[in-house]
C-alpha atoms as a PDB file:
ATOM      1  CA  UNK A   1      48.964  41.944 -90.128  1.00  0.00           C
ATOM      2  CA  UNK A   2      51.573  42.651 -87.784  1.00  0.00           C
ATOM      3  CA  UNK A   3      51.485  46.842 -87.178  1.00  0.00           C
ATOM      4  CA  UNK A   4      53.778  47.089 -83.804  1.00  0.00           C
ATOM      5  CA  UNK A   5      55.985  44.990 -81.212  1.00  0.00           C
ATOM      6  CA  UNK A   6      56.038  46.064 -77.454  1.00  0.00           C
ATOM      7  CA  UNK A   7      55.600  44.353 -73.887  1.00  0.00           C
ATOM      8  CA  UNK A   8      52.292  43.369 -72.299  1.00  0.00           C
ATOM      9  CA  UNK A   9      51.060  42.837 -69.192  1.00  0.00           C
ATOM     10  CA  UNK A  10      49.347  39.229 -68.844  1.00  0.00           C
ATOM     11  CA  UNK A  11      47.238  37.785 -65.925  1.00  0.00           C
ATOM     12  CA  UNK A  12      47.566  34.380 -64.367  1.00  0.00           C
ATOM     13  CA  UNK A  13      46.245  32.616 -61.399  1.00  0.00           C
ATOM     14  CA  UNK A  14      48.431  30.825 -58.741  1.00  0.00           C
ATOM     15  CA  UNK A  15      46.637  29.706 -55.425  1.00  0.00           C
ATOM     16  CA  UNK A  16      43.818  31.428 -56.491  1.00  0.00           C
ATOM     17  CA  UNK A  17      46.091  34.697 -56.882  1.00  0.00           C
ATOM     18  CA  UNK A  18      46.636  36.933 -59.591  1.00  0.00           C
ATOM     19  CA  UNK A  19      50.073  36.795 -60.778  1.00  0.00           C
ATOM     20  CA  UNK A  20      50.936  39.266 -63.373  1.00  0.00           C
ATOM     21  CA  UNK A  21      53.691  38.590 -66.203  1.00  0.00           C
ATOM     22  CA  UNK A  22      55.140  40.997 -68.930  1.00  0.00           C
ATOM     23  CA  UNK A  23      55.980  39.283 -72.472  1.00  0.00           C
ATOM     24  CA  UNK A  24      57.131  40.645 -75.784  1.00  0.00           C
ATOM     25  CA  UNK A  25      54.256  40.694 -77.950  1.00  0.00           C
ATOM     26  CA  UNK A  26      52.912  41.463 -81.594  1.00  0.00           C
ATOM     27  CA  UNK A  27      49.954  43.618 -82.212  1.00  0.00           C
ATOM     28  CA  UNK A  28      47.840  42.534 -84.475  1.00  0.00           C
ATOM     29  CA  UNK A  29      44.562  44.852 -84.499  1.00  0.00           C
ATOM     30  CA  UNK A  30      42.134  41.564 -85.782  1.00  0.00           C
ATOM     31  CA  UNK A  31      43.237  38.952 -83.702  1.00  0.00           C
ATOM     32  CA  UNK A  32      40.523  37.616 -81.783  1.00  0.00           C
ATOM     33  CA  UNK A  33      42.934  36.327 -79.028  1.00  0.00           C
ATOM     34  CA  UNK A  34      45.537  37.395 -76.602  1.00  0.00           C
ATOM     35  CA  UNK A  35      48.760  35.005 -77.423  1.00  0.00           C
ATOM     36  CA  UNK A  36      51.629  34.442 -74.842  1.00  0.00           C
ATOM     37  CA  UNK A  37      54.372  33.040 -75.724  1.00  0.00           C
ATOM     38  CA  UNK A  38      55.851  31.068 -72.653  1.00  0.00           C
ATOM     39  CA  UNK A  39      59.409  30.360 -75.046  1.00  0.00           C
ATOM     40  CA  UNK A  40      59.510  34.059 -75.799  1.00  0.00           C
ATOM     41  CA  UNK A  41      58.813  34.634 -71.923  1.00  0.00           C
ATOM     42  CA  UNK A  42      61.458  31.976 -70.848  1.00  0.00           C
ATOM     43  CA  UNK A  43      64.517  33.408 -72.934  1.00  0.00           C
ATOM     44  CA  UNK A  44      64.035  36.694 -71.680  1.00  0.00           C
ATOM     45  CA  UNK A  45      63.170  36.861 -68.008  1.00  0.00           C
ATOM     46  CA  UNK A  46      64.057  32.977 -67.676  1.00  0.00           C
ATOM     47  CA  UNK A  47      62.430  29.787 -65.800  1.00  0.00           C
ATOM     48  CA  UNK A  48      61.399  26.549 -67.939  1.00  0.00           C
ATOM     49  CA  UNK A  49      58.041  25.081 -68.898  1.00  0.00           C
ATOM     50  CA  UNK A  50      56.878  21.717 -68.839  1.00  0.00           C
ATOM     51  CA  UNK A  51      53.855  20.475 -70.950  1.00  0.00           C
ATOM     52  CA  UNK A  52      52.095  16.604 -69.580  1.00  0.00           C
ATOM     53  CA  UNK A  53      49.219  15.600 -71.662  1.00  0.00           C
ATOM     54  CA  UNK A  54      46.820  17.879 -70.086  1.00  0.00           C
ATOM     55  CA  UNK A  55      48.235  20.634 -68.659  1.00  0.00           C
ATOM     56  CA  UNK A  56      51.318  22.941 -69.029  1.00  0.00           C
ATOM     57  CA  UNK A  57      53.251  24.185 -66.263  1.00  0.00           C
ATOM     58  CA  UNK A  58      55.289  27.365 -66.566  1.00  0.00           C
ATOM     59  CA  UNK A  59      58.615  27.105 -63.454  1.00  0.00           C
ATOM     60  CA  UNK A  60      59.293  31.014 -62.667  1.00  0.00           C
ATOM     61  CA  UNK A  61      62.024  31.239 -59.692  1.00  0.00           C
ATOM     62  CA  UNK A  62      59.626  29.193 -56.990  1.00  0.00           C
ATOM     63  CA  UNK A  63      56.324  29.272 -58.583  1.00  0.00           C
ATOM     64  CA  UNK A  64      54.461  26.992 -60.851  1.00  0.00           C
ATOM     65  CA  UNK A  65      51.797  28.157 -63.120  1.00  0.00           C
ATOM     66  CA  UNK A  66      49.740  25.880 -64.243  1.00  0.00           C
ATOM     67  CA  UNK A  67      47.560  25.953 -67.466  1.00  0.00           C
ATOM     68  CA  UNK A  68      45.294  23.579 -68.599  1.00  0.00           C
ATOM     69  CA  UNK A  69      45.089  22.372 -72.539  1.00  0.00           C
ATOM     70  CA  UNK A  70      41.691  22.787 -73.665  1.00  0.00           C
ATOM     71  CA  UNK A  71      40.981  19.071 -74.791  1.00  0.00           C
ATOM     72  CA  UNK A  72      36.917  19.919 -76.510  1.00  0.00           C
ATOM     73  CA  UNK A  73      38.313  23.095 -78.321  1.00  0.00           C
ATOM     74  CA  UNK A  74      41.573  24.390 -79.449  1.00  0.00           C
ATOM     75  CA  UNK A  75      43.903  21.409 -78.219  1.00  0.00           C
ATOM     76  CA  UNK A  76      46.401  24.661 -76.521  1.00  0.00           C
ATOM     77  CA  UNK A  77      46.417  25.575 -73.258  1.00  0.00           C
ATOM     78  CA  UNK A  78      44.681  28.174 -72.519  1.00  0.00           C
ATOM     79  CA  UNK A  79      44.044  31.042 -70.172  1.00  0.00           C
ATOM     80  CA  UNK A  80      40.762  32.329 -69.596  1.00  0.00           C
ATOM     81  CA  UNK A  81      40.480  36.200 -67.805  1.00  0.00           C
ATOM     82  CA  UNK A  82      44.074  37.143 -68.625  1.00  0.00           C
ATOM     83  CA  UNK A  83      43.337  40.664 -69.560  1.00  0.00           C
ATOM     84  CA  UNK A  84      44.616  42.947 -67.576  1.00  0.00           C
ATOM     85  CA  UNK A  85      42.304  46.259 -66.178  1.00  0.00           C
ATOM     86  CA  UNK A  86      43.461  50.006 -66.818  1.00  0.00           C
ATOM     87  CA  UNK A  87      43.750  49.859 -63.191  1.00  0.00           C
ATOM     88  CA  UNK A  88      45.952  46.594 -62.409  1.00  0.00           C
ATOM     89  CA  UNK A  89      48.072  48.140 -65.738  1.00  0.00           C
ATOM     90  CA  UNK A  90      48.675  51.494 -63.629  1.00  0.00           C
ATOM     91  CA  UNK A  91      49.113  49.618 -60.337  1.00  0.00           C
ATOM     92  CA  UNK A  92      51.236  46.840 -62.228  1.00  0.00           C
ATOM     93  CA  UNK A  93      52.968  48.287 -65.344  1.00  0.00           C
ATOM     94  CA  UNK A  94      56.005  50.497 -63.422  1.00  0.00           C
ATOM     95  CA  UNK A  95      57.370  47.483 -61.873  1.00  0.00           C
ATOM     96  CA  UNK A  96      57.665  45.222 -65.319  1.00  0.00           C
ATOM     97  CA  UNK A  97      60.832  45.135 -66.864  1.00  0.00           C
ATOM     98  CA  UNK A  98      60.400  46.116 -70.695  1.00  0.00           C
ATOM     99  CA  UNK A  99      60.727  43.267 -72.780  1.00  0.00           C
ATOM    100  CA  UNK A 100      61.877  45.691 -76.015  1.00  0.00           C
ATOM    101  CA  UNK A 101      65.788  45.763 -75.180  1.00  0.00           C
ATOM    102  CA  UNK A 102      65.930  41.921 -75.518  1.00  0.00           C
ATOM    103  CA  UNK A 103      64.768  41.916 -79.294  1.00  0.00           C
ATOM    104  CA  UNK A 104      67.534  41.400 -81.226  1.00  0.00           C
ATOM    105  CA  UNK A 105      65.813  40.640 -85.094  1.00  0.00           C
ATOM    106  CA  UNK A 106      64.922  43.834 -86.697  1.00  0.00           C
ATOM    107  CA  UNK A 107      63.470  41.343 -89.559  1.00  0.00           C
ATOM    108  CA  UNK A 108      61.511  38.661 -90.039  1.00  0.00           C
ATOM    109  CA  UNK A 109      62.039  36.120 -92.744  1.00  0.00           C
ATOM    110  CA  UNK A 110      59.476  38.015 -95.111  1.00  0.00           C
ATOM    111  CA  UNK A 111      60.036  41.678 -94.560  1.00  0.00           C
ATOM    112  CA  UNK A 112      61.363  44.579 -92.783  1.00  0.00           C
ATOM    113  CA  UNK A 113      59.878  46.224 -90.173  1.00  0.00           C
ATOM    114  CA  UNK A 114      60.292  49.678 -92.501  1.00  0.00           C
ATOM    115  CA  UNK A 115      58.914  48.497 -95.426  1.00  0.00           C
END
């Protein structure tokens, strides 16, 4: 169940360096996993991704960010050591634009966020 909507602070690796991106996110207390949603990321802050057969590659001005699809698993690409520390969210956090004044839909297509 879906209890709040905010931005979060995810890590990725580029040259072997940490590159940290905000997104607009759901929290859902029992999730087991951190989703990113590179469509959510692109409409707000912009770039484009491409997916190939085993990898996806998120464009962001003049870096590429490439993820690859876990074949033996989940068939997504995925991220492994994306969490983000107390510390990198302190050092990192002032300097992300909030995701919150680009979402438009105060309702999904089952309820409303007050109910």
């Amino acid at each position: 169940m879906v209890v709040g909507i905010g931005t979060t602070l995810h890590k990725f690796w580029v040259d072997g360096n940490e590159l940290f991106l905000p997104c607009l996110s759901y929290h859902l207390p029992n999730a087991d996993v951190r989703l990113f949603s590179p469509q959510t990321y692109h409409t707000i802050y912009g770039g484009h991704s491409v997916v190939s057969g085993d990898m996806a590659q998120m464009y962001i001005d003049f870096l590429k960010v490439e993820v690859e699809i876990d074949r033996e698993g989940s068939n997504v690409p995925m991220v492994h050591n994306c969490s983000v520390s107390p510390k990198e969210m302190e050092l990192h956090g002032p300097h992300i634009r909030s995701a919150l004044p680009q979402f438009k839909r105060k309702v999904d297509a089952l309820s409303n966020w007050n109910e």
